[in-house]
Protein backbone atom coordinates (compact mmCIF):
# COMPACT_ATOMS: atom_id res chain seq x y z
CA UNK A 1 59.11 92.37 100.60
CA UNK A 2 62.27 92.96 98.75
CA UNK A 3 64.95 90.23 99.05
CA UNK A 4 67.94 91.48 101.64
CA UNK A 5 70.95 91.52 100.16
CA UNK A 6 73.30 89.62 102.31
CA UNK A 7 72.91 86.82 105.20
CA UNK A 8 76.02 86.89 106.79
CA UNK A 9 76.65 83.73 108.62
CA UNK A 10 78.96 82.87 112.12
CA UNK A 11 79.61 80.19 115.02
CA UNK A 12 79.51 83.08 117.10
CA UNK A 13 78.19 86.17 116.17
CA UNK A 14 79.26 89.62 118.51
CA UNK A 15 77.07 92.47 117.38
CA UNK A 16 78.96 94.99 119.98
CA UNK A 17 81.14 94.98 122.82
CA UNK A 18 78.66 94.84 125.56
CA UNK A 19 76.09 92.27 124.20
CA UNK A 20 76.31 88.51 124.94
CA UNK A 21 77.89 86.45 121.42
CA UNK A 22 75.15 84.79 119.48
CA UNK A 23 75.47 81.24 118.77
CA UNK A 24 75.17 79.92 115.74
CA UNK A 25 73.96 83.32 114.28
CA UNK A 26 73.44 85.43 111.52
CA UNK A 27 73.65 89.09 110.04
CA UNK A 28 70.51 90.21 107.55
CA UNK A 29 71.53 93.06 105.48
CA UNK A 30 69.46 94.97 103.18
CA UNK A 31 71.17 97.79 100.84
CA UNK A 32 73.31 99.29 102.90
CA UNK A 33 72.34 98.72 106.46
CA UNK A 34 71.49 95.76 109.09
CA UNK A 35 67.81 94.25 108.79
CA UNK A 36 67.97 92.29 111.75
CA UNK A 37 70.62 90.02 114.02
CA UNK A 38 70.12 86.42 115.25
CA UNK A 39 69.72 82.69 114.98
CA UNK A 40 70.72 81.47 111.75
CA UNK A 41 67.94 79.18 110.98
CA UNK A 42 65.26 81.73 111.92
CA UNK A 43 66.82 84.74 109.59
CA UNK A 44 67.48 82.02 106.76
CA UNK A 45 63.95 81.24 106.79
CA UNK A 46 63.07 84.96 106.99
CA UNK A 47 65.10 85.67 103.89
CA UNK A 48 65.74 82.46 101.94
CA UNK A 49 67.05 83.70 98.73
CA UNK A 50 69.31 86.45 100.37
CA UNK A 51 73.33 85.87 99.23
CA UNK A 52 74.96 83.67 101.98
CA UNK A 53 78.44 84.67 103.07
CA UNK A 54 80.14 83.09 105.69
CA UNK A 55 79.85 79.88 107.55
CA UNK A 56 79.55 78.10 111.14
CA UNK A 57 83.44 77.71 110.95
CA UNK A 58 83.56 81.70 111.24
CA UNK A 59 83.32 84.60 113.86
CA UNK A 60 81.25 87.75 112.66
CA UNK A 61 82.13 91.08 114.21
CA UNK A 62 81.36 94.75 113.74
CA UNK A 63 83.79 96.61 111.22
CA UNK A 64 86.47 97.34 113.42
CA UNK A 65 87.62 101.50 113.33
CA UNK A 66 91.31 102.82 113.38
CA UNK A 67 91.33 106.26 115.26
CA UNK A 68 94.49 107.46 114.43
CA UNK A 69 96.36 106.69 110.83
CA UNK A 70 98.26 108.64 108.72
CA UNK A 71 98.05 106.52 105.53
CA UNK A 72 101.69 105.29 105.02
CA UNK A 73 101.53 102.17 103.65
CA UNK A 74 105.23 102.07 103.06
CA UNK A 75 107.03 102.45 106.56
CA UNK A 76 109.32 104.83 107.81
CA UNK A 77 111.47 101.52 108.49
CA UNK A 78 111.17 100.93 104.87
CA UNK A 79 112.41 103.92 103.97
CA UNK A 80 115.65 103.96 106.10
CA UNK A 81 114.10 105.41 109.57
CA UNK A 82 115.03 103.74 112.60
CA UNK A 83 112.62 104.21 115.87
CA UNK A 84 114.07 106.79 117.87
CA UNK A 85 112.67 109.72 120.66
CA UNK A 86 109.57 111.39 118.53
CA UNK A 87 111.56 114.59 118.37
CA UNK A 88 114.70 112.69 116.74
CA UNK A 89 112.75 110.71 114.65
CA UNK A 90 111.11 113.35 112.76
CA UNK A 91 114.29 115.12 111.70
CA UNK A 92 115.06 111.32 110.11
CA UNK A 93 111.77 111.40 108.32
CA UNK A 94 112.06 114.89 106.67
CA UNK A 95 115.09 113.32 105.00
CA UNK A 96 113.21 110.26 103.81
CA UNK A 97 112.86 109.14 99.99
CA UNK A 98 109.50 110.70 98.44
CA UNK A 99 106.69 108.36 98.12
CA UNK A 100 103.93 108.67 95.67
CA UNK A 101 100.70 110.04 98.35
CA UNK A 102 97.96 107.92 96.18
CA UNK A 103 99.98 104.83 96.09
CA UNK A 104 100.96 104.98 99.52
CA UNK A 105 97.99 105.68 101.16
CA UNK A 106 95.74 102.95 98.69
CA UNK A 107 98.43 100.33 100.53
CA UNK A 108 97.73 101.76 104.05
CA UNK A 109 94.21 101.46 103.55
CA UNK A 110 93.93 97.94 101.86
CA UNK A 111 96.05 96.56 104.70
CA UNK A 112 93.99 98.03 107.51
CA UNK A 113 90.97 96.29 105.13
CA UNK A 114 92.94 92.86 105.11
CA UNK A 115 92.89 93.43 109.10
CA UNK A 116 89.33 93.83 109.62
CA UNK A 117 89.02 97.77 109.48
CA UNK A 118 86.26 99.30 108.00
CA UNK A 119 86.70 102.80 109.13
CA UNK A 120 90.04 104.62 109.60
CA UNK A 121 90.69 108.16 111.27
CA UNK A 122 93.14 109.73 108.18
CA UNK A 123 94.94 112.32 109.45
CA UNK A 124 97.08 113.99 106.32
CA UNK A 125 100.84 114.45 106.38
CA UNK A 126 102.23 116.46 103.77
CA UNK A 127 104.79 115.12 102.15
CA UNK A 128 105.25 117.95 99.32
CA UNK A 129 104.40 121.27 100.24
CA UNK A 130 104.30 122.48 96.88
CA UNK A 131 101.65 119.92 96.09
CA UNK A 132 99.69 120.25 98.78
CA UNK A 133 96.30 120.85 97.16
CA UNK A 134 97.17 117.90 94.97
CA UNK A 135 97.88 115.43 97.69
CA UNK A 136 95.42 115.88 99.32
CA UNK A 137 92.61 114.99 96.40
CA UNK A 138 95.37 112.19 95.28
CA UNK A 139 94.90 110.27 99.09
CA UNK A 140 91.13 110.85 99.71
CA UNK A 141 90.99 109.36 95.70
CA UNK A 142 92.91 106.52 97.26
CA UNK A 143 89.86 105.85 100.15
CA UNK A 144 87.51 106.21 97.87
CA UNK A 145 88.79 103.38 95.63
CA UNK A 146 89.50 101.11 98.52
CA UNK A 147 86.00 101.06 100.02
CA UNK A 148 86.88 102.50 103.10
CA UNK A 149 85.02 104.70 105.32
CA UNK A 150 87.34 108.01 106.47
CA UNK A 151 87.78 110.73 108.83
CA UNK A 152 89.78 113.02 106.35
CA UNK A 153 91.69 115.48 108.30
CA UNK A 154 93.71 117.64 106.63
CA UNK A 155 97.10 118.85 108.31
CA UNK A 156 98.38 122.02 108.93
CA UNK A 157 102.04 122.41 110.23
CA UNK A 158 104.08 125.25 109.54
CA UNK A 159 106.25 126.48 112.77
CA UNK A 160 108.64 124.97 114.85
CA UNK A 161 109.72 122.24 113.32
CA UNK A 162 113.08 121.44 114.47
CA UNK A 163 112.81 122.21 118.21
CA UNK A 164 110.01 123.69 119.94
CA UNK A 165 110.93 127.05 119.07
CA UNK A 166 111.18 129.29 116.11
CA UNK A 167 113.18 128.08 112.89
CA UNK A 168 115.39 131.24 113.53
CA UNK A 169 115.74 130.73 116.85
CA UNK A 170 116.99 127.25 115.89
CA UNK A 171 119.24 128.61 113.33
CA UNK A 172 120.82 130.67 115.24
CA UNK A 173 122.18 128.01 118.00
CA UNK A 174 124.22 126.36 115.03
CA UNK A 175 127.98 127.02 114.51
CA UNK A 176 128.47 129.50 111.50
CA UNK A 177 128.70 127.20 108.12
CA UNK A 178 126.41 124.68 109.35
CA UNK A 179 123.84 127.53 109.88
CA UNK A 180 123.81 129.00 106.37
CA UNK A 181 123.73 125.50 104.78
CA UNK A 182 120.45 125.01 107.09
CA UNK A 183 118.91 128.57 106.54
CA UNK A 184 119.42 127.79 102.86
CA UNK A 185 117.51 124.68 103.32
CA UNK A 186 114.64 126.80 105.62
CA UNK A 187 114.11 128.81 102.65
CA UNK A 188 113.00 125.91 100.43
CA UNK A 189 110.32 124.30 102.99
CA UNK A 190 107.93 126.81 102.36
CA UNK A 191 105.45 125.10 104.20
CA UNK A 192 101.85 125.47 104.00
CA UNK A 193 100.49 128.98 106.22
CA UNK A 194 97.31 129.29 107.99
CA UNK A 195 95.67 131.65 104.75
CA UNK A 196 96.52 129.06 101.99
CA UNK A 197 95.52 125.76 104.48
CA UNK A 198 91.75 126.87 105.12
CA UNK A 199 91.44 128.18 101.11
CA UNK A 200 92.54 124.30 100.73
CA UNK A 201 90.36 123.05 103.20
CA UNK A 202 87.55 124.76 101.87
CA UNK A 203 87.81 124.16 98.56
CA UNK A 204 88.43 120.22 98.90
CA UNK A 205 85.81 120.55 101.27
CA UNK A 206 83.33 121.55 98.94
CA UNK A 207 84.45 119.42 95.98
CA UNK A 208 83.99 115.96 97.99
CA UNK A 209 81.53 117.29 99.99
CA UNK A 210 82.15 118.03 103.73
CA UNK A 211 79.50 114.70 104.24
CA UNK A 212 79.20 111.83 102.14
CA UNK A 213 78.15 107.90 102.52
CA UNK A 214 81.56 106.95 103.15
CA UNK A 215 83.58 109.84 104.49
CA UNK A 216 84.09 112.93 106.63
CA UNK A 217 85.93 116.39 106.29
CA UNK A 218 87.06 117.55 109.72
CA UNK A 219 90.05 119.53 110.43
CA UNK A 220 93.61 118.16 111.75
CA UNK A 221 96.14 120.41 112.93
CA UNK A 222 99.14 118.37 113.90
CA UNK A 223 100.09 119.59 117.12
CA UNK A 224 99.49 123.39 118.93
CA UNK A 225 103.47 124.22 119.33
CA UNK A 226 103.47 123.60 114.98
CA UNK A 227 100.19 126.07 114.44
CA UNK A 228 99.95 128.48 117.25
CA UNK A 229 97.76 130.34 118.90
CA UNK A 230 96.26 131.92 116.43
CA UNK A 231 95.41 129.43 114.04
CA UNK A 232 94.26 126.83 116.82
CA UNK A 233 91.49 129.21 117.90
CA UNK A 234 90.18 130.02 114.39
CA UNK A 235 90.00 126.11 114.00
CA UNK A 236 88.49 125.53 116.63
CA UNK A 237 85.85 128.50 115.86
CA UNK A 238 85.32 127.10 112.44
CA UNK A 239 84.71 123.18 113.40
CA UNK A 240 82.04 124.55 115.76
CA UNK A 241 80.37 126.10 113.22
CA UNK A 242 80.49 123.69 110.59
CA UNK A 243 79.40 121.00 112.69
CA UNK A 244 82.51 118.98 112.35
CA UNK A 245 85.48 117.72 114.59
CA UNK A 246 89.20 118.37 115.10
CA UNK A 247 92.02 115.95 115.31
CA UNK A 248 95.15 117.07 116.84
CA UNK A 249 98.53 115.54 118.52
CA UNK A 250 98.70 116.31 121.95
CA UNK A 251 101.37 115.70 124.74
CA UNK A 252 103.08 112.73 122.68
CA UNK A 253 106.06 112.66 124.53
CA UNK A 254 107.75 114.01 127.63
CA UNK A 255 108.99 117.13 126.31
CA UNK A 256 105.50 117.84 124.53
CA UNK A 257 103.85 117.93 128.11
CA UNK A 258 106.52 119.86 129.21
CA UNK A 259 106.29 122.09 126.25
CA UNK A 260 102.53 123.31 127.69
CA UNK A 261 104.14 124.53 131.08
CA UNK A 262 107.20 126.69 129.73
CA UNK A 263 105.15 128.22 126.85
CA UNK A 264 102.03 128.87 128.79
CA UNK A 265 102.38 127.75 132.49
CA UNK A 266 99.36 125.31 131.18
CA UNK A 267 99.26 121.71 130.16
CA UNK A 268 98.59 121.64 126.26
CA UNK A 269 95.15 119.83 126.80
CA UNK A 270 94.36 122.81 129.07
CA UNK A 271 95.58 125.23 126.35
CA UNK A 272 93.21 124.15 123.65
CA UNK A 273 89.96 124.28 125.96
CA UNK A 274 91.36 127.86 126.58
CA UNK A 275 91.02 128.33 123.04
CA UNK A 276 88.11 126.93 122.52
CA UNK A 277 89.55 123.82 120.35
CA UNK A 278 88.78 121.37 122.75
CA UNK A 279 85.17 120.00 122.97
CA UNK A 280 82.77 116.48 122.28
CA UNK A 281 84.17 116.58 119.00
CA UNK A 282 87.82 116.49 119.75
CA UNK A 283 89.80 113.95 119.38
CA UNK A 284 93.89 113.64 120.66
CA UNK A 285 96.34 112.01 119.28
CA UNK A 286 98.50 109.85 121.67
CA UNK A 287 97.99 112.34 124.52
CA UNK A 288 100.38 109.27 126.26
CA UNK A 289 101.70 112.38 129.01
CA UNK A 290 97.89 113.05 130.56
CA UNK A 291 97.53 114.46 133.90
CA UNK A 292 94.49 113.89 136.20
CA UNK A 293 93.64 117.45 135.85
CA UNK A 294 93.69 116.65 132.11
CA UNK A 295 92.02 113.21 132.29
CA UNK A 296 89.17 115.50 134.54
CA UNK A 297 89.09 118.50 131.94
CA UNK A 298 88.47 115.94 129.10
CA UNK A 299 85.70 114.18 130.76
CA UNK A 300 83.81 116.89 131.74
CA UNK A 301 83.87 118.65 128.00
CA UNK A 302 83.69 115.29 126.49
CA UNK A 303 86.89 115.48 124.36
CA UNK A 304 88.35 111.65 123.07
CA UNK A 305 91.53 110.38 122.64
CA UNK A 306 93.37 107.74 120.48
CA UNK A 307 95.36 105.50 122.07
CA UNK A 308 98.73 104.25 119.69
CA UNK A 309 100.20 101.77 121.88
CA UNK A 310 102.94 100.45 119.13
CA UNK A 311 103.69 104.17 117.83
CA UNK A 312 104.26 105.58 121.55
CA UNK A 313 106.53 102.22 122.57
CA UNK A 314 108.49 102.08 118.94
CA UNK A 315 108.90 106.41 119.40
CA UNK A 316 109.75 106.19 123.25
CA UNK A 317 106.78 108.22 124.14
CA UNK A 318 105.72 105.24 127.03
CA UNK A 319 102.46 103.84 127.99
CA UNK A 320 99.07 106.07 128.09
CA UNK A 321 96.92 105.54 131.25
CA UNK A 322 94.17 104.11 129.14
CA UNK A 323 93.10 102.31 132.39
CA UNK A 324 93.00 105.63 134.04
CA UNK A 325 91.36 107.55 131.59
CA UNK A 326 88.64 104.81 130.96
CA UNK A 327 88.01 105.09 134.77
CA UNK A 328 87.70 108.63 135.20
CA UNK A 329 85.36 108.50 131.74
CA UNK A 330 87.09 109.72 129.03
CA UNK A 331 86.54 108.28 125.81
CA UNK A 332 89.22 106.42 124.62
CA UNK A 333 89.80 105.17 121.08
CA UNK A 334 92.43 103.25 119.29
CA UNK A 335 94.97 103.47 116.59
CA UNK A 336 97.45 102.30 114.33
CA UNK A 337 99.49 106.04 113.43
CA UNK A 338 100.40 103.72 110.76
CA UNK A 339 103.51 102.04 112.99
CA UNK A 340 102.16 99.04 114.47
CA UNK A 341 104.60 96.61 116.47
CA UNK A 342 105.30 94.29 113.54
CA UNK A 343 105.72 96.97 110.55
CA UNK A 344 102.59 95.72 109.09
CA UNK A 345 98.89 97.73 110.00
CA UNK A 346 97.69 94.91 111.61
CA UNK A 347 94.79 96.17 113.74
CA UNK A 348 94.35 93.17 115.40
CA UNK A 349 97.41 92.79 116.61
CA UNK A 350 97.09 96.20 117.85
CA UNK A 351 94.14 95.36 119.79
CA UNK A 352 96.38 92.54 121.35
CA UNK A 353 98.84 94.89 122.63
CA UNK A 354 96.52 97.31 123.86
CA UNK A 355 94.90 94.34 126.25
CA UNK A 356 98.26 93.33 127.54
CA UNK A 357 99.89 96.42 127.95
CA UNK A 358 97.69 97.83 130.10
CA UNK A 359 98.29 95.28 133.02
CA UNK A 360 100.35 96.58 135.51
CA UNK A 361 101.29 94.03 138.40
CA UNK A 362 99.00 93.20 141.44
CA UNK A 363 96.01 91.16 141.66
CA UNK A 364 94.04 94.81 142.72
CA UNK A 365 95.45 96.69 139.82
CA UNK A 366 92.64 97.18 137.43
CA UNK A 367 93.45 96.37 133.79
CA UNK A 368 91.56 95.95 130.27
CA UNK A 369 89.64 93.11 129.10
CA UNK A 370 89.16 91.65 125.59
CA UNK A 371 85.63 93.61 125.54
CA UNK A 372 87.36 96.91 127.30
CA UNK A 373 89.54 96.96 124.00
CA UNK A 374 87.37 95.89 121.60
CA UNK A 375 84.73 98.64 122.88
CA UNK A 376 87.97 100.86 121.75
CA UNK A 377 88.60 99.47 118.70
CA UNK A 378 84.33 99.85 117.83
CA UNK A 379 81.54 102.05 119.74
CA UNK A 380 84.64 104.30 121.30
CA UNK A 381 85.92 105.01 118.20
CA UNK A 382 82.68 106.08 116.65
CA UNK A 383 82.65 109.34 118.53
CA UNK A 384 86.15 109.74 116.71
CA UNK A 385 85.12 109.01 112.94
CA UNK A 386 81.77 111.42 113.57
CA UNK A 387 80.10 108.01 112.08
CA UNK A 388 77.33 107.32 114.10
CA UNK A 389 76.10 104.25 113.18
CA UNK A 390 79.45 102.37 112.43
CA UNK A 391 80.72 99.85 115.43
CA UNK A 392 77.65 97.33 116.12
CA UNK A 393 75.47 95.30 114.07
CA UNK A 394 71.88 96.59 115.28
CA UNK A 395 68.78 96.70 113.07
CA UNK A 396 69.11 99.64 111.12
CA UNK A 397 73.03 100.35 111.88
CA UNK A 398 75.43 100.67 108.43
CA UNK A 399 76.39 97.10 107.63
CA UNK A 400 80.19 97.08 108.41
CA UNK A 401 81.36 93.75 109.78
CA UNK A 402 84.30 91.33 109.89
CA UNK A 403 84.23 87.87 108.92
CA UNK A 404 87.02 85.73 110.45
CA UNK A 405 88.15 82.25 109.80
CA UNK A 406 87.96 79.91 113.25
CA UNK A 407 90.25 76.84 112.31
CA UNK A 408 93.26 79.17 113.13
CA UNK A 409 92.33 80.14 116.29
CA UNK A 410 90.64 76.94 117.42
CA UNK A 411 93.01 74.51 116.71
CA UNK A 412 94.15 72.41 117.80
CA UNK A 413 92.00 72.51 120.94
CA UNK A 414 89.86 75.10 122.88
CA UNK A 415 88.22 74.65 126.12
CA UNK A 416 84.61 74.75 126.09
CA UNK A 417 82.82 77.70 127.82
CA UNK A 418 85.10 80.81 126.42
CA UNK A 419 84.06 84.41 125.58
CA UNK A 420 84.37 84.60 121.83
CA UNK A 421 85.97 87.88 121.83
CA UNK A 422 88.33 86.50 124.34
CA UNK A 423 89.32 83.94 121.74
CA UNK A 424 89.67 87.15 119.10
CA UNK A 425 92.26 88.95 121.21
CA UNK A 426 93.86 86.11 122.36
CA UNK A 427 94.45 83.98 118.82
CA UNK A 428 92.64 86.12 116.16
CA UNK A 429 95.37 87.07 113.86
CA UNK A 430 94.86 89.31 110.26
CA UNK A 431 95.59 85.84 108.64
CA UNK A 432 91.89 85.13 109.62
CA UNK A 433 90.15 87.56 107.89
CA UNK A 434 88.06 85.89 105.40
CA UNK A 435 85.77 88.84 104.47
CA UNK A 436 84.87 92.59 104.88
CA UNK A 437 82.03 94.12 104.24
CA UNK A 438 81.11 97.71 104.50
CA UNK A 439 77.91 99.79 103.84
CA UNK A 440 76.95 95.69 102.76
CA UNK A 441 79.00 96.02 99.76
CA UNK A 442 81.72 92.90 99.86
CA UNK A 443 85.13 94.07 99.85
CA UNK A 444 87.08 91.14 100.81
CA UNK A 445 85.81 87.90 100.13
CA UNK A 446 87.71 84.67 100.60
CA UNK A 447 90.98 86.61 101.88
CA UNK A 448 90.77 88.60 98.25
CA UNK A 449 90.38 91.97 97.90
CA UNK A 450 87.13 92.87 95.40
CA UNK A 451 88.11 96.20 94.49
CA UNK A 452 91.59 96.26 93.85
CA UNK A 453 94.48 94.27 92.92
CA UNK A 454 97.47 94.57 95.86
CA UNK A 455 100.02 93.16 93.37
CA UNK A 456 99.20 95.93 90.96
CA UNK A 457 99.91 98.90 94.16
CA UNK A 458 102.79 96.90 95.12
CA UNK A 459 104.38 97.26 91.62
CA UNK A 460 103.50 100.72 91.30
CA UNK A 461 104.98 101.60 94.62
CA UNK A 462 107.93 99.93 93.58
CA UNK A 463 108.69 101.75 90.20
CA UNK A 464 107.91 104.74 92.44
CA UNK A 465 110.84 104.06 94.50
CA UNK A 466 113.24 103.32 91.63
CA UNK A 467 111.91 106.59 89.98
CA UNK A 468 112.81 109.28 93.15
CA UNK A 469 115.99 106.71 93.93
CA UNK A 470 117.92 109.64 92.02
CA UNK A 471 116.33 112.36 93.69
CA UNK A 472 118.75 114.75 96.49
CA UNK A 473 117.04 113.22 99.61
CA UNK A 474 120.27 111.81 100.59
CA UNK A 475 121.53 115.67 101.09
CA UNK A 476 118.75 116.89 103.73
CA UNK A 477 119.33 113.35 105.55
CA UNK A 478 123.28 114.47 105.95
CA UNK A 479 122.24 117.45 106.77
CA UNK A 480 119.82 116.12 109.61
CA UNK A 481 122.04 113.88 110.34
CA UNK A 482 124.49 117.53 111.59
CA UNK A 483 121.99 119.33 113.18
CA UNK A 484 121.01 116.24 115.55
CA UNK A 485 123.31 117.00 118.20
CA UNK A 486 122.32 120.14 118.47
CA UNK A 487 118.63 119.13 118.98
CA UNK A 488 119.45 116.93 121.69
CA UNK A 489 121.34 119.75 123.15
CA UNK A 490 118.28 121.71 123.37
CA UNK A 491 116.23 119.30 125.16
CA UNK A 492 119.07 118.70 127.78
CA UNK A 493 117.65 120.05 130.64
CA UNK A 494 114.10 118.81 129.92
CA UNK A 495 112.17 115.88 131.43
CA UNK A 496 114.37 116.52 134.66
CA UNK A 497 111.01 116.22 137.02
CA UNK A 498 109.92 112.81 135.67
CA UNK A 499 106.57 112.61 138.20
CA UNK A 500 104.99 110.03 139.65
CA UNK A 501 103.74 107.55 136.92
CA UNK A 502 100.15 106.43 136.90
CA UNK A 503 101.45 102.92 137.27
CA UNK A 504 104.15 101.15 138.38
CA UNK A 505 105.64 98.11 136.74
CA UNK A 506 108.45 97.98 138.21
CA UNK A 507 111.05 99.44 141.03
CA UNK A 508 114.76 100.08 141.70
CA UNK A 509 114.76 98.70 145.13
């Protein structure tokens, strides 16, 4: 018999989110994929000369998957963008300082790696219309160096961008010279159209392949009111018959959900299954503003979504009825949108929040527990990627797992008879990541990256910075800086009929 590669040791081992922790246990790998799961001493005698990694001062789990990222490695606080409403906050980030796509996104992925993720939903952003091809082979490049398994979706966003009407229409609410300086800037977006996006999509498509060992191709429109009719249902059309999946925002915030009613006396989740764009292989982003009807549309076509709990509290979008959703079985998944709580990727502090937001007061109110979330963050997620053996360590499964240091989290005392992954969402921290291995090829070992050298993207990103310091961006952010009022004017009759909430944490009286 050939020697397995890897015997991947733990106090506890979890192989998924519904199986009892082994003690004392082990993970066999051979190549690429799990051999077997179990007691240590019985796979170390099965495979004595197989590489040892890990140690019974660890915790093994299965590579944990992010659902929703879009590869910004360098914040939006970094780059001068306070949290605001969603629909305030992306005039700010139009008006940010450029950021190299490659560099960026090879720090977005190494820190969801130092965090324990092995797979990451990457849903594309433009930052450069003009380089769109460009960017988009520059980022997936990125993945590909990192290790990391994606979900590529490329982005198409081209209408609306200001308010949830036409540019024009937009235009013409402002007084006279601030609407010529912002028609002049209109007419040097030139944003990517429907035509050029799918002769992108196809032809990046067929260079990386639309399947490979470590990634996915699948399509991701940002949001219906910023594509349109039109270009929704020929998505939806073509990820049908390719066999692939969509990824699009839906019902963010307050005045998205709104949006669905005025424009087509609909909700937006409604909308897309009208179009035929929403199916087993769709996945939401955010969808925090979910009616039951919704919640009941979704689980009967089998669509997922990703929850974002530090994105939708940091962007005032609220608090998704994950609780709800999970109930009424819709598949829920989780994610980072690249703007966790602390400014940092850390997925498993994201998992933390997840758990402990979802408790809404009373002792009959259900709520999420440590395995709810990290079902989420693992086999709920899968359907999201379109990985299908990713998210447990079963014979046969693709060898992604988590090593995690215990001293941390153990000392200096722990009562005896705890779930382990209780202990992970309580007290596991990125800090205790110790390795990560994915497809059984070691890409952190001993809290150092294998592949690639974080010092060396740090500096890069830096000179970056320095380099495009010079650059106008300071102009468009004066400019969105004028045209803000005037946004919030539009919105000032919207989200007058807040509804009643799916839970209640608190009252007036």
């Amino acid at each position: 018999m050939t020697a397995p590669s890897l015997l991947v040791r733990g106090r506890y081992v979890i192989t998924d989110a519904d199986a009892p922790a082994i003690d004392d246990g082990a993970v066999l790998i051979e190549g690429e994929r799990v051999m077997a799961t179990g007691r240590f001493d019985d796979l170390a005698a099965r495979a004595p000369e197989a590489r040892r990694l890990g140690s019974p001062a660890h915790i093994v789990i299965p590579g944990l998957i992010n659902s929703h990222s879009h590869g910004r490695g360098v914040t939006a606080f970094q780059l001068g963008v306070l949290d605001d409403q969603l629909e305030l906050w992306i005039l700010d980030r139009r008006a940010q300082r450029p950021v190299s796509a490659y560099w960026d996104a090879l720090l977005s992925s190494v820190n969801l790696l130092e965090s324990g993720v092995t797979s990451v939903l990457h849903n594309q952003v433009t930052r450069n219309p003009a380089a769109y091809e460009a960017e988009l082979e520059q980022t997936f490049a990125a993945f590909q160096l990192s290790g990391h398994r994606v979900a590529f979706a490329p982005e198409i966003r081209w209408q609306k961008n200001f308010i949830y009407e036409p540019d024009a229409d937009f235009a013409a609410m402002l007084p006279p010279p601030l609407r010529a300086e912002f028609e002049k800037y209109l007419g040097g977006i030139d944003p990517v159209r429907p035509e050029r996006y799918h002769a992108a999509y196809d032809a990046f498509s067929r260079k990386v392949g639309s399947i490979g060992a470590r990634h996915r191709v699948l399509y991701g429109p940002i949001s219906l009111q910023w594509s349109g009719d039109d270009e929704i249902r020929a998505i939806g059309r073509r990820a049908l018959d390719e066999g692939t999946g969509i990824h699009i925002h839906v019902q963010e915030s307050p005045y998205q959900k709104e949006w669905g009613p005025r424009a087509y006396k609909q909700s937006v989740v409604a909308r897309l299954h009208a179009l035929g764009a929403l199916g087993p292989r769709t996945t939401l982003g955010h969808a925090v503003w979910l009616s039951d009807s919704d919640l009941d549309l979704m689980a009967r076509v089998g669509a997922s979504y990703s929850h974002n709990p530090s994105s939708n509290l940091r962007l005032k979008s609220g608090i998704s009825p994950v609780v709800r959703a999970r109930d009424r079985g819709v598949n829920v998944g989780l994610g980072t949108d690249s703007m966790t709580i602390n400014d940092d990727d850390d997925f498993i502090q994201e998992m933390r929040l997840a758990a402990k937001l979802q408790r809404p007061p009373g002792m009959f109110e259900p709520d999420l527990t440590s395995r709810d979330v990290l079902r989420m963050a693992t086999a709920n997620a899968r359907k999201v990627v379109l990985f299908d053996d990713v998210g447990a360590l079963h014979p046969s499964s693709l060898a992604d797992l988590v090593v995690l240091r215990l001293d941390g989290m153990l000392d200096p005392l722990q009562e005896p008879g705890f779930d382990p992954v209780d202990l992970l969402l309580y007290r596991g921290r990125r800090e205790h990541v110790d390795a990560v291995v994915v497809g059984g090829e070691v890409l952190i070992e001993n809290g150092q990256l294998k592949r690639v050298k974080k010092d060396r993207i740090l500096d890069e990103l830096r000179a970056d910075a320095e380099r495009n310091s010079q650059l106008p961006y300071r102009e468009a952010r004066r400019l969105m800086q004028a045209i803000r009022p005037y946004v919030r004017q539009y919105y000032d009759t919207w989200f007058r009929q807040r509804g009643e909430p799916h839970y209640y944490y608190n009252s007036r009286g």
